[in-house]
C-alpha atoms as a PDB file:
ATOM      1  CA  UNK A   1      36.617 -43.620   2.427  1.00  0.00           C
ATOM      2  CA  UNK A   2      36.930 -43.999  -1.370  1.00  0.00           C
ATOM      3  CA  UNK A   3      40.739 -43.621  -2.539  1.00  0.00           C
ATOM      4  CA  UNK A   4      41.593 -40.691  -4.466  1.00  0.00           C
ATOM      5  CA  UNK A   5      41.940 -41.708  -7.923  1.00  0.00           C
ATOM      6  CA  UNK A   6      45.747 -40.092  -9.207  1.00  0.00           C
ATOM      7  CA  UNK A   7      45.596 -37.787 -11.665  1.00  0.00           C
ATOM      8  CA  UNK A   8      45.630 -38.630 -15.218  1.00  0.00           C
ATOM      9  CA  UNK A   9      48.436 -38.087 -17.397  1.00  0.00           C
ATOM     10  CA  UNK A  10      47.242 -35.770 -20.339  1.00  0.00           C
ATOM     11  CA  UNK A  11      47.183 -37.357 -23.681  1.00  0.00           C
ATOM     12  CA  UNK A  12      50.088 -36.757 -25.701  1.00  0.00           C
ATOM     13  CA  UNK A  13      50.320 -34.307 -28.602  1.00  0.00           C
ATOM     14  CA  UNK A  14      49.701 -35.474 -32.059  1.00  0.00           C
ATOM     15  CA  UNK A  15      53.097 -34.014 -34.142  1.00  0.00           C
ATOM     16  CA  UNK A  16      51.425 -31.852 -36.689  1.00  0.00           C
ATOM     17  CA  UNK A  17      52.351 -32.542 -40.295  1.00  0.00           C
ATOM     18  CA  UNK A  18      53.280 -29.773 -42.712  1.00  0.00           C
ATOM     19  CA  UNK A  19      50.810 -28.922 -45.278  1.00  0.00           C
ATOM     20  CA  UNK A  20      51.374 -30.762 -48.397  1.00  0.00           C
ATOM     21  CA  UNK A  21      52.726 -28.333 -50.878  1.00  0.00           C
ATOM     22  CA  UNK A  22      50.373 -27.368 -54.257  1.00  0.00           C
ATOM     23  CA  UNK A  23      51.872 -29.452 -56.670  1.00  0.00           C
ATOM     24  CA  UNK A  24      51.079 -26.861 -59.633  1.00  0.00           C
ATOM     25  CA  UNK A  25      53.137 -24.438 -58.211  1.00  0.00           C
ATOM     26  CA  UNK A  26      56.209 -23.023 -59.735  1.00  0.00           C
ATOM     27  CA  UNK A  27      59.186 -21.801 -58.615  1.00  0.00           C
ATOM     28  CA  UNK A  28      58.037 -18.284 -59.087  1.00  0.00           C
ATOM     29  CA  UNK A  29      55.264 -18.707 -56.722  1.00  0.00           C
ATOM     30  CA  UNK A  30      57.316 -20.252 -53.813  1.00  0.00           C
ATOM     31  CA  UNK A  31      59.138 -16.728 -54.359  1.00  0.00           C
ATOM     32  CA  UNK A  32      58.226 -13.678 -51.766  1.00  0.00           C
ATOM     33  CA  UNK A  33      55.854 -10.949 -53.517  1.00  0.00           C
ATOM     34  CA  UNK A  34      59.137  -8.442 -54.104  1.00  0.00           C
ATOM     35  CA  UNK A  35      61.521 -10.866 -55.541  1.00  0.00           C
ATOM     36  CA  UNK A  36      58.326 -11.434 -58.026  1.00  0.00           C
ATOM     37  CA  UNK A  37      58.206  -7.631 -58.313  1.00  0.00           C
ATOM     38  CA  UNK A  38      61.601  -6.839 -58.706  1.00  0.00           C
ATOM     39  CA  UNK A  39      61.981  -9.996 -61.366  1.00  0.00           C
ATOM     40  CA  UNK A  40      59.025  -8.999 -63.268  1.00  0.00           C
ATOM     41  CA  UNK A  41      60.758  -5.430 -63.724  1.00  0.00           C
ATOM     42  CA  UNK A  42      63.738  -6.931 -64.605  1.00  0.00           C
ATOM     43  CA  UNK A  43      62.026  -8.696 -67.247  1.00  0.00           C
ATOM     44  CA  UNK A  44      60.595  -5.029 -68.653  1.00  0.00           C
ATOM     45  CA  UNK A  45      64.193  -3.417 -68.284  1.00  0.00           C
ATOM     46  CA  UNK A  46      65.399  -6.329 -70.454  1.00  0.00           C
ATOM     47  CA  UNK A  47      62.643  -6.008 -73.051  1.00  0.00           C
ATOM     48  CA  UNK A  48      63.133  -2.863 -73.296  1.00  0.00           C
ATOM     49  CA  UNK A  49      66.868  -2.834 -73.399  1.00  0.00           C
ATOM     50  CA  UNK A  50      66.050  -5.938 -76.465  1.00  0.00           C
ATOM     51  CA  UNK A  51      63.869  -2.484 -78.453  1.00  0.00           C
ATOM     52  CA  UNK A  52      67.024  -0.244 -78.497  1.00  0.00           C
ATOM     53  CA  UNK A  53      69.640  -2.859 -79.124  1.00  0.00           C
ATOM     54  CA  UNK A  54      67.641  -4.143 -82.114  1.00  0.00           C
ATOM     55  CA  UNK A  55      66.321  -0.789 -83.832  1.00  0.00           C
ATOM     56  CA  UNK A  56      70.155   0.042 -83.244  1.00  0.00           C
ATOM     57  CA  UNK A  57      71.181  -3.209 -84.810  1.00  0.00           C
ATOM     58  CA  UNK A  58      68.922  -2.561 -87.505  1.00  0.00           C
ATOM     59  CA  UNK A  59      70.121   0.955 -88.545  1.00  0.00           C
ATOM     60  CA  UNK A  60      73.996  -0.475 -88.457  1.00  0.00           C
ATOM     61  CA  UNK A  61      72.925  -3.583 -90.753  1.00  0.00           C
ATOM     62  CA  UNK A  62      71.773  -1.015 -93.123  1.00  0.00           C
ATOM     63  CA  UNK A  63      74.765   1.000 -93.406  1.00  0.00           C
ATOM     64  CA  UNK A  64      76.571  -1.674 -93.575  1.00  0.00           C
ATOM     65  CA  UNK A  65      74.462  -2.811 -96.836  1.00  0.00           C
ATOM     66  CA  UNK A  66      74.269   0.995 -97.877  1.00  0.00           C
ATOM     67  CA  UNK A  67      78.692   0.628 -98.005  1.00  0.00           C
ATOM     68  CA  UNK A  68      78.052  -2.121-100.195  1.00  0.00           C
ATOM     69  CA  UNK A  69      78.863  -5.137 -97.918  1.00  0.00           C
ATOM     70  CA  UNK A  70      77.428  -8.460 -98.304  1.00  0.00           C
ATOM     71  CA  UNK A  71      75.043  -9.388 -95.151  1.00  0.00           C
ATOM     72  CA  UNK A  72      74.963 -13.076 -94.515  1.00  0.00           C
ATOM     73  CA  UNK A  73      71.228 -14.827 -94.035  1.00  0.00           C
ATOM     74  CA  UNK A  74      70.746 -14.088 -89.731  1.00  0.00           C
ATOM     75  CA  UNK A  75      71.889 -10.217 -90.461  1.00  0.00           C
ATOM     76  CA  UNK A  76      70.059 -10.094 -93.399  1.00  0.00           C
ATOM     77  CA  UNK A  77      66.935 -10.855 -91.758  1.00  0.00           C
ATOM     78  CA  UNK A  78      67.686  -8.515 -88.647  1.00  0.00           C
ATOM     79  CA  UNK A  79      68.496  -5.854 -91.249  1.00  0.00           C
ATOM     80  CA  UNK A  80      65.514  -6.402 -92.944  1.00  0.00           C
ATOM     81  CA  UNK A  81      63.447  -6.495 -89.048  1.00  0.00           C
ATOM     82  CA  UNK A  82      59.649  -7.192 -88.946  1.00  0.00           C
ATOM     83  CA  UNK A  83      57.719  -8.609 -92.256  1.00  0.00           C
ATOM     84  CA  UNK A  84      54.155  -9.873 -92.878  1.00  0.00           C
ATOM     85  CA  UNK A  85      55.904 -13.585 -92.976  1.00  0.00           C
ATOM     86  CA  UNK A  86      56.484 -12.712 -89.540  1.00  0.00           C
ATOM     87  CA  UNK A  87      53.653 -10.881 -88.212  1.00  0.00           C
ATOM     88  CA  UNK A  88      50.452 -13.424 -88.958  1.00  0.00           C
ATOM     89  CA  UNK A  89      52.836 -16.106 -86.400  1.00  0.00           C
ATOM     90  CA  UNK A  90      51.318 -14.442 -82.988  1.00  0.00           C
ATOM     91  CA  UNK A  91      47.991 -14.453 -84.574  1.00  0.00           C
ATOM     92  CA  UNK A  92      48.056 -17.751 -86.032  1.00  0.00           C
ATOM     93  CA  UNK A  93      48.705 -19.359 -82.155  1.00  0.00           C
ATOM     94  CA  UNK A  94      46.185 -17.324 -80.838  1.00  0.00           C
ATOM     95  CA  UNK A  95      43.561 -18.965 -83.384  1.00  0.00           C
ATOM     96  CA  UNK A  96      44.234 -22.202 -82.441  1.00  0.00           C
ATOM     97  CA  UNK A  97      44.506 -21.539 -78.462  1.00  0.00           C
ATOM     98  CA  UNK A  98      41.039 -20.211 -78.931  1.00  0.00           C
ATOM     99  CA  UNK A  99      39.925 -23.401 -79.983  1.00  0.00           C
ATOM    100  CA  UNK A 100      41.648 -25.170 -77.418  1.00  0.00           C
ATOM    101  CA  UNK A 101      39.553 -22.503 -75.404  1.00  0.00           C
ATOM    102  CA  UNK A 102      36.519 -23.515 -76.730  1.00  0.00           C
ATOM    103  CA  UNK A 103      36.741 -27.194 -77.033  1.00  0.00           C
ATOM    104  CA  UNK A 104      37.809 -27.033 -73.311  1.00  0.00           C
ATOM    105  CA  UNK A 105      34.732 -24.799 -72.297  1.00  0.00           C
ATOM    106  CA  UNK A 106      31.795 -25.834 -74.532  1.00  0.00           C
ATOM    107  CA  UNK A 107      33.370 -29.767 -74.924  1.00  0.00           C
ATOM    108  CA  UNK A 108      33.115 -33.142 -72.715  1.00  0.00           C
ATOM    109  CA  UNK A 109      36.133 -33.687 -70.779  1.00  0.00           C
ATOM    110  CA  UNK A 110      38.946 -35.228 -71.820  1.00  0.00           C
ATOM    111  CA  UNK A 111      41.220 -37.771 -70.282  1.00  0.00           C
ATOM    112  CA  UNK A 112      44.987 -36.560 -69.906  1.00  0.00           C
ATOM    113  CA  UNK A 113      47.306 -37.482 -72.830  1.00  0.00           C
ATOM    114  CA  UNK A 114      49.594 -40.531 -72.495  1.00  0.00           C
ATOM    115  CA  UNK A 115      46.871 -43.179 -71.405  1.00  0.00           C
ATOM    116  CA  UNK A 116      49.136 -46.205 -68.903  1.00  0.00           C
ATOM    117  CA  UNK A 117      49.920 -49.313 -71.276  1.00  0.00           C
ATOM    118  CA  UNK A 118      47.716 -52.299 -70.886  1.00  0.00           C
ATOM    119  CA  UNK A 119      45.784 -50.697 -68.227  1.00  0.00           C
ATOM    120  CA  UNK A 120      42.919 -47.960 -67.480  1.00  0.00           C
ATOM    121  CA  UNK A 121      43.546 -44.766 -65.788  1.00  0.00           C
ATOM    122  CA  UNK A 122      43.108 -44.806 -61.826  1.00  0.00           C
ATOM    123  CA  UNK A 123      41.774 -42.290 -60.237  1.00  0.00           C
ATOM    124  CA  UNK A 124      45.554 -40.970 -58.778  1.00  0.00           C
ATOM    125  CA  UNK A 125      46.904 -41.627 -62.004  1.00  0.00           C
ATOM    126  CA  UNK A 126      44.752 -39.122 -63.663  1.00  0.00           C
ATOM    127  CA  UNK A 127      44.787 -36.520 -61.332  1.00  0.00           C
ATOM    128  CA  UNK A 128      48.949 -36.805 -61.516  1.00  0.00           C
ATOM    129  CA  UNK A 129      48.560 -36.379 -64.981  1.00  0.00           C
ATOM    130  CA  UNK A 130      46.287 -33.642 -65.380  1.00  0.00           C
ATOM    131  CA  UNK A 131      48.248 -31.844 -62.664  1.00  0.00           C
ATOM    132  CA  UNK A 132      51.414 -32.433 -64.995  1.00  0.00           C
ATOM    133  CA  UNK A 133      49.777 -30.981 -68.004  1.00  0.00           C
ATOM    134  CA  UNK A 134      48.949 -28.067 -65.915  1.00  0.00           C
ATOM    135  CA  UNK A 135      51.973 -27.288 -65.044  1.00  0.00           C
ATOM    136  CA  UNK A 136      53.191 -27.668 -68.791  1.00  0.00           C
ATOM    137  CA  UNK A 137      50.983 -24.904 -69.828  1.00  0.00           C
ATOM    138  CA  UNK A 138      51.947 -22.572 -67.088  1.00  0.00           C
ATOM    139  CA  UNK A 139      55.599 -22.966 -68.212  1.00  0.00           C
ATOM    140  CA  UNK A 140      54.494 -22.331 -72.254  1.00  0.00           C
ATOM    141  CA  UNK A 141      52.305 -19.601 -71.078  1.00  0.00           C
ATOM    142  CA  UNK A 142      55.689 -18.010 -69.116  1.00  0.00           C
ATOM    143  CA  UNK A 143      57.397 -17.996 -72.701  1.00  0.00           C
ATOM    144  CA  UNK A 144      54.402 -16.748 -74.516  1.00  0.00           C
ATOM    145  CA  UNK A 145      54.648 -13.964 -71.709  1.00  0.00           C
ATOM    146  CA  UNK A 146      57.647 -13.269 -71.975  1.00  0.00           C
ATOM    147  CA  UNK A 147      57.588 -13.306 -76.089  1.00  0.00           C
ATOM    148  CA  UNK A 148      55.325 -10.728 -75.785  1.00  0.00           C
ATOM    149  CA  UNK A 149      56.293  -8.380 -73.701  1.00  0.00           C
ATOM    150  CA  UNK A 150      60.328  -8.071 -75.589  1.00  0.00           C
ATOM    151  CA  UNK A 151      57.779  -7.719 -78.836  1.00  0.00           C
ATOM    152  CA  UNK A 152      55.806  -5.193 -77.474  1.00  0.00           C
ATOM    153  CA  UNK A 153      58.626  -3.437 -75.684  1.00  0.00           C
ATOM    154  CA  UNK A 154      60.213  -3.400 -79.352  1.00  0.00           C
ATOM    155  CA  UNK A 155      57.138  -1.855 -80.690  1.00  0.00           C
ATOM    156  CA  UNK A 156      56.658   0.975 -78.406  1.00  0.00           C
ATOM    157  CA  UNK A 157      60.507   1.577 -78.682  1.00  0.00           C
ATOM    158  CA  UNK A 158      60.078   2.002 -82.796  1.00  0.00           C
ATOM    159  CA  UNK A 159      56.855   3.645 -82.202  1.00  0.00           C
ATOM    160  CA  UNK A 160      58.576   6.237 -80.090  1.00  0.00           C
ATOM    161  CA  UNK A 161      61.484   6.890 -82.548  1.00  0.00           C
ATOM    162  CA  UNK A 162      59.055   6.827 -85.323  1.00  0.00           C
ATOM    163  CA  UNK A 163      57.770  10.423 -83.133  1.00  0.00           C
ATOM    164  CA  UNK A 164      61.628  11.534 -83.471  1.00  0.00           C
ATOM    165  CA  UNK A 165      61.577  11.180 -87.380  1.00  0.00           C
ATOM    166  CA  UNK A 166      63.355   8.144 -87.548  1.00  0.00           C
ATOM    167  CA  UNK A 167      63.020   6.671 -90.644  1.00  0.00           C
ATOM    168  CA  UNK A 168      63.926   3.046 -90.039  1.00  0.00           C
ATOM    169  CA  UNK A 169      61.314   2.842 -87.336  1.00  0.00           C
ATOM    170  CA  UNK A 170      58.980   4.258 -89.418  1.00  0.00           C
ATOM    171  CA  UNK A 171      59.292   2.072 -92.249  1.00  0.00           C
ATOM    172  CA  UNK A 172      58.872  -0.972 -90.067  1.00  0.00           C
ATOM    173  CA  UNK A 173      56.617   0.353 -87.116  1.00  0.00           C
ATOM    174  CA  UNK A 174      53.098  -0.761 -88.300  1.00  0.00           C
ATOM    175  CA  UNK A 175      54.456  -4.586 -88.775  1.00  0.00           C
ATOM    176  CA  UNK A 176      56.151  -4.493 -85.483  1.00  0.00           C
ATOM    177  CA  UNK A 177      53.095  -3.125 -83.610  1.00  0.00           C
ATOM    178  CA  UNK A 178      51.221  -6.028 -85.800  1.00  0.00           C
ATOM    179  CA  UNK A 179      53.395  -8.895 -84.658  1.00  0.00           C
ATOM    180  CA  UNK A 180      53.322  -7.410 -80.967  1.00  0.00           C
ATOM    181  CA  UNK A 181      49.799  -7.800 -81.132  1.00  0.00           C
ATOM    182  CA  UNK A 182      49.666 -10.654 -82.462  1.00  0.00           C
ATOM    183  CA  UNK A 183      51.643 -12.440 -79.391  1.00  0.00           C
ATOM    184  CA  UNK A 184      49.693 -10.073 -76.815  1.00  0.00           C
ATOM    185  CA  UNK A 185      46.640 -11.405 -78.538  1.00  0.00           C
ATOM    186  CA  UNK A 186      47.949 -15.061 -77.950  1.00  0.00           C
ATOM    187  CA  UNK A 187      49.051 -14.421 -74.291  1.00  0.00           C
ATOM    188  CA  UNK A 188      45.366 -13.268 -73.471  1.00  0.00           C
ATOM    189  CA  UNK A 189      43.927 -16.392 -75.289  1.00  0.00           C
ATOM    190  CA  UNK A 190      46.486 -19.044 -73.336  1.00  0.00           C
ATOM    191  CA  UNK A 191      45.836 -17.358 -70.141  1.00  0.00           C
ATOM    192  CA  UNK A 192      41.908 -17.501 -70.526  1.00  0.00           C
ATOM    193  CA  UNK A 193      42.481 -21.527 -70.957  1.00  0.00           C
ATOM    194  CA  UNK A 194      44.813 -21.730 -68.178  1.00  0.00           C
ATOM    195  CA  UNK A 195      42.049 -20.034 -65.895  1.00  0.00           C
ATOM    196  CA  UNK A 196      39.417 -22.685 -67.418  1.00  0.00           C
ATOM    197  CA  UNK A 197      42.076 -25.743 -67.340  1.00  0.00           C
ATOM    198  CA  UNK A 198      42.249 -24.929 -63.621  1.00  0.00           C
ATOM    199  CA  UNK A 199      38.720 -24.277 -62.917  1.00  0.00           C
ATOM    200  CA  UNK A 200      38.189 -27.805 -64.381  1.00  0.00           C
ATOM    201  CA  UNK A 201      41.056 -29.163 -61.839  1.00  0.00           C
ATOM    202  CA  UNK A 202      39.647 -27.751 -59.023  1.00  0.00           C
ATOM    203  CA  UNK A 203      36.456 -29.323 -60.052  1.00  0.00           C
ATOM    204  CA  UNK A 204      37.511 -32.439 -60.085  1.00  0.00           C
ATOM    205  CA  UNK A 205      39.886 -32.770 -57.155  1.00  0.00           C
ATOM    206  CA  UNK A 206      42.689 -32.642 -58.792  1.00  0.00           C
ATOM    207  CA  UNK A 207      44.231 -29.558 -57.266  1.00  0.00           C
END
């Protein structure tokens, strides 16, 4: 009779490897979904916290200049509050992010910035870079967020105490609401080349 062959040892496990982490992720998205929710209302408590304290600061400036005191350039300027030099500066980035938008969407693509000395790009090495200007842009478009949300926080704030009869807000709430527009306006316009920027990534394997 044939020997019984011995039974074979299975084969061993392969170890699995953790997933490579997205490298255009930010802190904030590593976060759980409350800690985002709970910092994003922080962020609106603090803009709107920024509204009071500044329409307050504003009416004390003025008193101040009404007694007959000297302000110095930085309280001058609060005491004054929102002028057409400042209110065309939200609308002025949004102009040229929409052409960023539109060179990006309607244009040929375009290498990352900072070409290697001496050499030509690899295939890595552009990817890498691409993926770093990404992540640039997410971080400017976080401050341009967060810009305009404290500037439209401030608006709504003057626009509501313009409703009491105040009549500091209302000498200065149509500039305010323009200049909060003006960054909401430019918010929008990064965000839609973000979305586009990625779109391109994804296209070409770099995310």
């Amino acid at each position: 009779m044939p020997r019984s062959q011995p039974p074979r040892a299975p084969p061993p496990r392969r170890r699995r490897e953790p997933l490579p982490s997205n490298p255009t992720t930010s802190p904030l998205d590593r976060l759980p979904p409350r800690a985002q929710l709970a910092l994003v209302l922080l962020v609106a408590l603090l803009s709107g916290g920024w509204g009071v304290g500044m329409l307050v600061l504003q009416h004390r400036l003025l008193e101040m200049e009404a007694d007959g005191r000297a302000l110095g350039g930085v309280a001058g300027f609060f005491a004054d509050g929102s002028s057409w030099a400042t209110a065309w500066i939200g609308w002025a980035a949004a102009f040229f992010f929409l052409l960023s938008v539109l060179r990006l969407v309607r244009g040929r693509p375009e290498p990352p910035a900072g070409k290697p000395s001496g050499k030509d790009w690899t295939v890595a090495e552009m990817r890498s870079a691409l993926r770093r200007e990404f992540r640039i842009v997410r971080v400017g478009l976080a401050l341009v967020d967060v810009l305009a949300m404290f500037d439209a926080a401030r608006a709504a704030v003057y626009a509501i105490a313009t409703a009491t009869g105040d009549d500091v807000a209302r000498a200065d709430v149509v500039v305010v609401g323009i200049e909060a527009g003006g960054l909401l306006c430019a918010a929008a316009v990064l965000t839609w080349w973000m979305l586009a920027f990625r779109r391109q990534l994804e296209t070409w394997g770099a995310l």
